[in-house]
N, C-alpha and C. Protein backbone atom coordinates (compact mmCIF):
# COMPACT_ATOMS: atom_id res chain seq x y z
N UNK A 1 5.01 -18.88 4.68
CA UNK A 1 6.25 -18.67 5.41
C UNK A 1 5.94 -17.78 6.61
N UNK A 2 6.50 -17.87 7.84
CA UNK A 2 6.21 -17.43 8.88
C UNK A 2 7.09 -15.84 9.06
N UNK A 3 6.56 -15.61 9.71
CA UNK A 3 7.62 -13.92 10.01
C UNK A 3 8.76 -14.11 10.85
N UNK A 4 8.99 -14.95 11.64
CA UNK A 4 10.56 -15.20 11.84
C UNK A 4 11.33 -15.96 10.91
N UNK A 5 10.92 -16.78 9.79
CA UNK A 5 11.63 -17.39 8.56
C UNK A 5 11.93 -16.18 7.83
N UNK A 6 10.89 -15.03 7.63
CA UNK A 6 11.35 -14.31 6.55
C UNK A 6 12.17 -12.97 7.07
N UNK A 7 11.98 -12.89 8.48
CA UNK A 7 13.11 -12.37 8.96
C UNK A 7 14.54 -12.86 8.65
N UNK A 8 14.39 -14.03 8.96
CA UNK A 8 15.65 -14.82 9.58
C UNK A 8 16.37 -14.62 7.55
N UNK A 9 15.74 -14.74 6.97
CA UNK A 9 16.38 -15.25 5.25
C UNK A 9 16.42 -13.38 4.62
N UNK A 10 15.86 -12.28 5.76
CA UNK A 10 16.06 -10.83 5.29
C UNK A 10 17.59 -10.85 5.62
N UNK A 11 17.62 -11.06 7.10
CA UNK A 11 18.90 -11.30 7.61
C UNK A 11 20.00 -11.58 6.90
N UNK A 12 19.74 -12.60 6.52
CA UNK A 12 20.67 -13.84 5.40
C UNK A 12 21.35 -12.85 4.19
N UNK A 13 19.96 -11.92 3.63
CA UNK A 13 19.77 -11.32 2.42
C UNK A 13 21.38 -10.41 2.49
N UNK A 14 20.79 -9.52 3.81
CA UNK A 14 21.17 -8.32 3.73
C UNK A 14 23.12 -9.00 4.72
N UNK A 15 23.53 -9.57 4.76
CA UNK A 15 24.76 -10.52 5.16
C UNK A 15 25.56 -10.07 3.64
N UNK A 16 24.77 -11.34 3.18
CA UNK A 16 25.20 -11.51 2.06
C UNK A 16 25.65 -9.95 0.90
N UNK A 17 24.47 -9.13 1.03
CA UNK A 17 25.07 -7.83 0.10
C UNK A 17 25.91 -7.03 0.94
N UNK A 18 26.46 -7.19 2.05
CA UNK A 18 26.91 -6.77 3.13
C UNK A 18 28.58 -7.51 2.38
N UNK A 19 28.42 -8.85 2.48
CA UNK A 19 29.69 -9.04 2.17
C UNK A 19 30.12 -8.84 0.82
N UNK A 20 29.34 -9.01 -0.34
CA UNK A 20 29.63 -8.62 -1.64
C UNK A 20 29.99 -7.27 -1.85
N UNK A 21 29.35 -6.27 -1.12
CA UNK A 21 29.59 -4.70 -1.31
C UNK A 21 31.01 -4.48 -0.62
N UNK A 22 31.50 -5.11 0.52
CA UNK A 22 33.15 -5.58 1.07
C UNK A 22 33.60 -5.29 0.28
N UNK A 23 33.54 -7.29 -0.41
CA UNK A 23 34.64 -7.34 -1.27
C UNK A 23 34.87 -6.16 -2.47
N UNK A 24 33.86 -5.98 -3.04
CA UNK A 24 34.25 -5.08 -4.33
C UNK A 24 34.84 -3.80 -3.74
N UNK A 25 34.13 -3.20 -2.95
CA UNK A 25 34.75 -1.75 -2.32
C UNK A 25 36.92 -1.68 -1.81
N UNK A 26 36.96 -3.48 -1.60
CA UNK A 26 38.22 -3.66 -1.25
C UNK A 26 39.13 -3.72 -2.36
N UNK A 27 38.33 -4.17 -3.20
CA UNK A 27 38.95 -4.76 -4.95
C UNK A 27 39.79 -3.37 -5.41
N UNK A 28 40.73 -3.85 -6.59
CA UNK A 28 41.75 -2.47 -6.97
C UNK A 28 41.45 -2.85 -8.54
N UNK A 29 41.03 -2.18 -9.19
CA UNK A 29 40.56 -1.87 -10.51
C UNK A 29 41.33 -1.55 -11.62
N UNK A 30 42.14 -1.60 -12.24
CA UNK A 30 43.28 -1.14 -12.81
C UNK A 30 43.06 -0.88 -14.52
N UNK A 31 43.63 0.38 -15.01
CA UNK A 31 43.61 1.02 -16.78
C UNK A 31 45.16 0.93 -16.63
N UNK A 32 45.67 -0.04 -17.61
CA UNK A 32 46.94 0.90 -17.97
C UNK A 32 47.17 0.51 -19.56
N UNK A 33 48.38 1.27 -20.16
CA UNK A 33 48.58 1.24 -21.70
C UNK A 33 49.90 1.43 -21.35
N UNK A 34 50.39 1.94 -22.41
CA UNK A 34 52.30 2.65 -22.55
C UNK A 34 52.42 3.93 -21.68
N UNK A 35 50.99 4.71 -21.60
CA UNK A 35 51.66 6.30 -21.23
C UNK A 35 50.67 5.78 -19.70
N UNK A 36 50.07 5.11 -19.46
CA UNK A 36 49.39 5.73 -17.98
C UNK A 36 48.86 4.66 -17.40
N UNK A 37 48.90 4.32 -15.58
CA UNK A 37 48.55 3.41 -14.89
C UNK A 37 47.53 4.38 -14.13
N UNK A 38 46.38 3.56 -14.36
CA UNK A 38 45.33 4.27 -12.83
C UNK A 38 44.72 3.13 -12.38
N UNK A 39 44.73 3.48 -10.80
CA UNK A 39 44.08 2.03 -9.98
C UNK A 39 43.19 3.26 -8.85
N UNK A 40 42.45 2.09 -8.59
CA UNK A 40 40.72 2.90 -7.99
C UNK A 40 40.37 1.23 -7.52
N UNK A 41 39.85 1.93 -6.32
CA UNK A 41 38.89 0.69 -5.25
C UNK A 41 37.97 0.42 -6.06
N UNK A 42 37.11 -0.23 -5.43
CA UNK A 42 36.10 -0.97 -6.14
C UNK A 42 34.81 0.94 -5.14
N UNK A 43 35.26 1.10 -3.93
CA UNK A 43 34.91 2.15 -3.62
C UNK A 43 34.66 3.55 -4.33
N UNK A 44 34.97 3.39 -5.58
CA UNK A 44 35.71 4.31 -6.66
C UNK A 44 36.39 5.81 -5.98
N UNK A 45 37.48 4.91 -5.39
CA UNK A 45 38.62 5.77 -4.43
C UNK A 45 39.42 5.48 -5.41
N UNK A 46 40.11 6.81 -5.73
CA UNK A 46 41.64 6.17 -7.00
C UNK A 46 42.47 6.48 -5.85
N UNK A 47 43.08 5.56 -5.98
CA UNK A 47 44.58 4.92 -5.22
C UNK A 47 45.66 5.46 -6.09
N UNK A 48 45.74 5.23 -7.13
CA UNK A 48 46.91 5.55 -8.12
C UNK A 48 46.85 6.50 -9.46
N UNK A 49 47.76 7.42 -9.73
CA UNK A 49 47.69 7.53 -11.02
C UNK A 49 48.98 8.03 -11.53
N UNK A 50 49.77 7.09 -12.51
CA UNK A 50 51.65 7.29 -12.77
C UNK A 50 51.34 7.40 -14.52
N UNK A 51 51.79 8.44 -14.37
CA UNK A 51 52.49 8.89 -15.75
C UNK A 51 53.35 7.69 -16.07
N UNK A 52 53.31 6.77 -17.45
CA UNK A 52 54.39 6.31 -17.67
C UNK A 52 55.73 6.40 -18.80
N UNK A 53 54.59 7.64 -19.21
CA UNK A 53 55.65 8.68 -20.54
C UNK A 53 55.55 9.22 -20.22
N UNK A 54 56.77 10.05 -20.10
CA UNK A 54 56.78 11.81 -20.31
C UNK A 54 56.46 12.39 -21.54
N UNK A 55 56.73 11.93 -22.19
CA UNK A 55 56.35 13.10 -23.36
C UNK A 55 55.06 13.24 -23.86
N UNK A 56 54.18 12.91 -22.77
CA UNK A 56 52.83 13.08 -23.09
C UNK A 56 52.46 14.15 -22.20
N UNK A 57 53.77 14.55 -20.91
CA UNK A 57 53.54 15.86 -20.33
C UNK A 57 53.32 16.77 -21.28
N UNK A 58 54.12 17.02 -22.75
CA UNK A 58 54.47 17.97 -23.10
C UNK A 58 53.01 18.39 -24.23
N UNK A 59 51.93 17.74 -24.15
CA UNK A 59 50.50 17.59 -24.93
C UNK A 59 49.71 17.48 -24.05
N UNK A 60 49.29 18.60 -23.33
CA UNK A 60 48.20 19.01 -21.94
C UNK A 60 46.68 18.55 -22.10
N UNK A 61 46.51 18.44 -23.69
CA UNK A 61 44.94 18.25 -24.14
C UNK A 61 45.19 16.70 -24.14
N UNK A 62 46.23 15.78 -24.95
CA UNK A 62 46.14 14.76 -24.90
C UNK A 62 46.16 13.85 -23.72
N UNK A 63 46.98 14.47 -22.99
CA UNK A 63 47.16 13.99 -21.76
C UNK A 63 45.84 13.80 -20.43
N UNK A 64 45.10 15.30 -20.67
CA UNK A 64 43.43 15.05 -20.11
C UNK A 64 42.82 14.01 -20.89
N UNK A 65 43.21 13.61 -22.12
CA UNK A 65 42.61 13.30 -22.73
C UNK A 65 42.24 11.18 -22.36
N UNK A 66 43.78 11.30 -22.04
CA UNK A 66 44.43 10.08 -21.61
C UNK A 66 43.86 9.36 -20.04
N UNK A 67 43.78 10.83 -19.34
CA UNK A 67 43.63 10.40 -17.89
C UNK A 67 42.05 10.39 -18.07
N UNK A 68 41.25 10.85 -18.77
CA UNK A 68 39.97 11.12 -18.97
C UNK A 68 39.23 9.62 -19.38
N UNK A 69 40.32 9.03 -20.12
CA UNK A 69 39.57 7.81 -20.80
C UNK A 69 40.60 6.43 -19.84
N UNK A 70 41.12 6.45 -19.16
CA UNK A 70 41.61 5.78 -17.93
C UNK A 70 40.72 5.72 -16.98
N UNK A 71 40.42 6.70 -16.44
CA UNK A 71 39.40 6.75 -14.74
C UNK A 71 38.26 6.53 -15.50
N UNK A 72 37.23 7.20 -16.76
CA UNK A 72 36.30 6.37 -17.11
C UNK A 72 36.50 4.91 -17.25
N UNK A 73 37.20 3.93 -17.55
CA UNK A 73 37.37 2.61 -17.84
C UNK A 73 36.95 1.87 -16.87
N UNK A 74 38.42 2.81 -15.63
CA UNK A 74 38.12 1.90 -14.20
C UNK A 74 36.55 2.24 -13.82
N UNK A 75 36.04 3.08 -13.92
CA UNK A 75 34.72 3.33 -13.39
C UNK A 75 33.95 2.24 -14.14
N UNK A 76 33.97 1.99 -15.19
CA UNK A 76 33.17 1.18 -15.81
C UNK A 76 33.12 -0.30 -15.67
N UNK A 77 34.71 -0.69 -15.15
CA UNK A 77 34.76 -1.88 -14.49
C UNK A 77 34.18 -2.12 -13.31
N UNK A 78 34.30 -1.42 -12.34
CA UNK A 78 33.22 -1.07 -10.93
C UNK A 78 31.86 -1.69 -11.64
N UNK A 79 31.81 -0.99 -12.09
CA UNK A 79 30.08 -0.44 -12.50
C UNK A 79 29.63 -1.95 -12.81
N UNK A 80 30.50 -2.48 -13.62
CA UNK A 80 30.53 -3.86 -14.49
C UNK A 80 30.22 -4.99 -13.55
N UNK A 81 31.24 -5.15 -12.64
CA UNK A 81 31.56 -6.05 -11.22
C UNK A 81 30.06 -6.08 -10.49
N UNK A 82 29.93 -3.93 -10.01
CA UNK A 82 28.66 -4.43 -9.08
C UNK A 82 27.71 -4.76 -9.47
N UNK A 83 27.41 -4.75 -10.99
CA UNK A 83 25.87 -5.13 -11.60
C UNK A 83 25.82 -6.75 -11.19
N UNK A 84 27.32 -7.06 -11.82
CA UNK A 84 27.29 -8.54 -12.08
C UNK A 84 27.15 -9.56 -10.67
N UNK A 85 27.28 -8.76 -9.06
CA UNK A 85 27.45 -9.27 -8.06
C UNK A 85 26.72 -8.93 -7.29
N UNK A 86 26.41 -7.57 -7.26
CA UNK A 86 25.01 -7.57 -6.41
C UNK A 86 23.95 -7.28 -7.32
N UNK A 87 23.96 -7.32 -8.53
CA UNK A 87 22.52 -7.08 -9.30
C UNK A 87 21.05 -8.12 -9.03
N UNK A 88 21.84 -9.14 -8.27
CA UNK A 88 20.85 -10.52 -8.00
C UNK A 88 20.56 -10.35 -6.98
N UNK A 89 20.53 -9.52 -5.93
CA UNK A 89 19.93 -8.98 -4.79
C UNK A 89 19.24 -7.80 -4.78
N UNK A 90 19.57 -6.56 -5.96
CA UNK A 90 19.01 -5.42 -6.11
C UNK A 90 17.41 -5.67 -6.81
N UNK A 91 18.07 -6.67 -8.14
CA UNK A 91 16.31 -7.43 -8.65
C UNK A 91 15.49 -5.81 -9.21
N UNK A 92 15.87 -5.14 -9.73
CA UNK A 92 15.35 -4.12 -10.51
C UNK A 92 14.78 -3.46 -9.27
N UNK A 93 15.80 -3.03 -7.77
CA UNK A 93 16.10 -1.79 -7.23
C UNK A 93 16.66 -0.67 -7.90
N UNK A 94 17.25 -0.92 -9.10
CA UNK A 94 17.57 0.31 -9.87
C UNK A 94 18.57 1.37 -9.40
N UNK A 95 19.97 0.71 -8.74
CA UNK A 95 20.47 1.86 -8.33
C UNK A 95 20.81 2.06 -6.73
N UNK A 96 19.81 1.58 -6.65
CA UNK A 96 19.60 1.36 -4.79
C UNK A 96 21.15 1.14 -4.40
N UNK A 97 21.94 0.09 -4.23
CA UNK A 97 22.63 0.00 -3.99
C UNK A 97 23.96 0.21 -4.76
């Protein structure tokens, strides 16, 4: 292969994780149950987070407890998405991106 082909298909490469890293960073991620909605970019920017009981104000530990295992979730969906979409361009970069 010549050095302007493998330019030209680096090009291609780096397009392509260019647009996959877009979309997910644009994506809205969402945890919810009875007591709590949290939404987070694919950027892991949280956009949202609504109490949807009150009376889980009134249990301060449960309530960290609640928002604690919400924003881990959404993070884990991120995490989930970018393996599954750009992991075929990273190719055991490990992180890199």
């Amino acid at each position: 292969m010549n050095m302007q082909a493998m330019m030209a298909q680096a090009r291609k490469l780096q397009r392509d994780i260019e647009k996959a890293t877009s979309e997910i960073n644009e994506s809205i991620f969402k945890y919810e149950n009875d007591n709590i909605l949290v939404e987070c970019l694919g950027s892991n920017e949280l956009k949202k987070i609504e109490i949807k009981n009150d009376a889980i104000l009134e249990d301060k530990d449960m309530l960290g407890d609640i928002i604690l295992v919400a924003v881990n979730d959404v993070i884990n969906q991120i995490n989930k998405v970018k393996e599954e979409k750009l992991g075929k361009y990273t190719n055991g970069l490990g992180g890199l991106f």
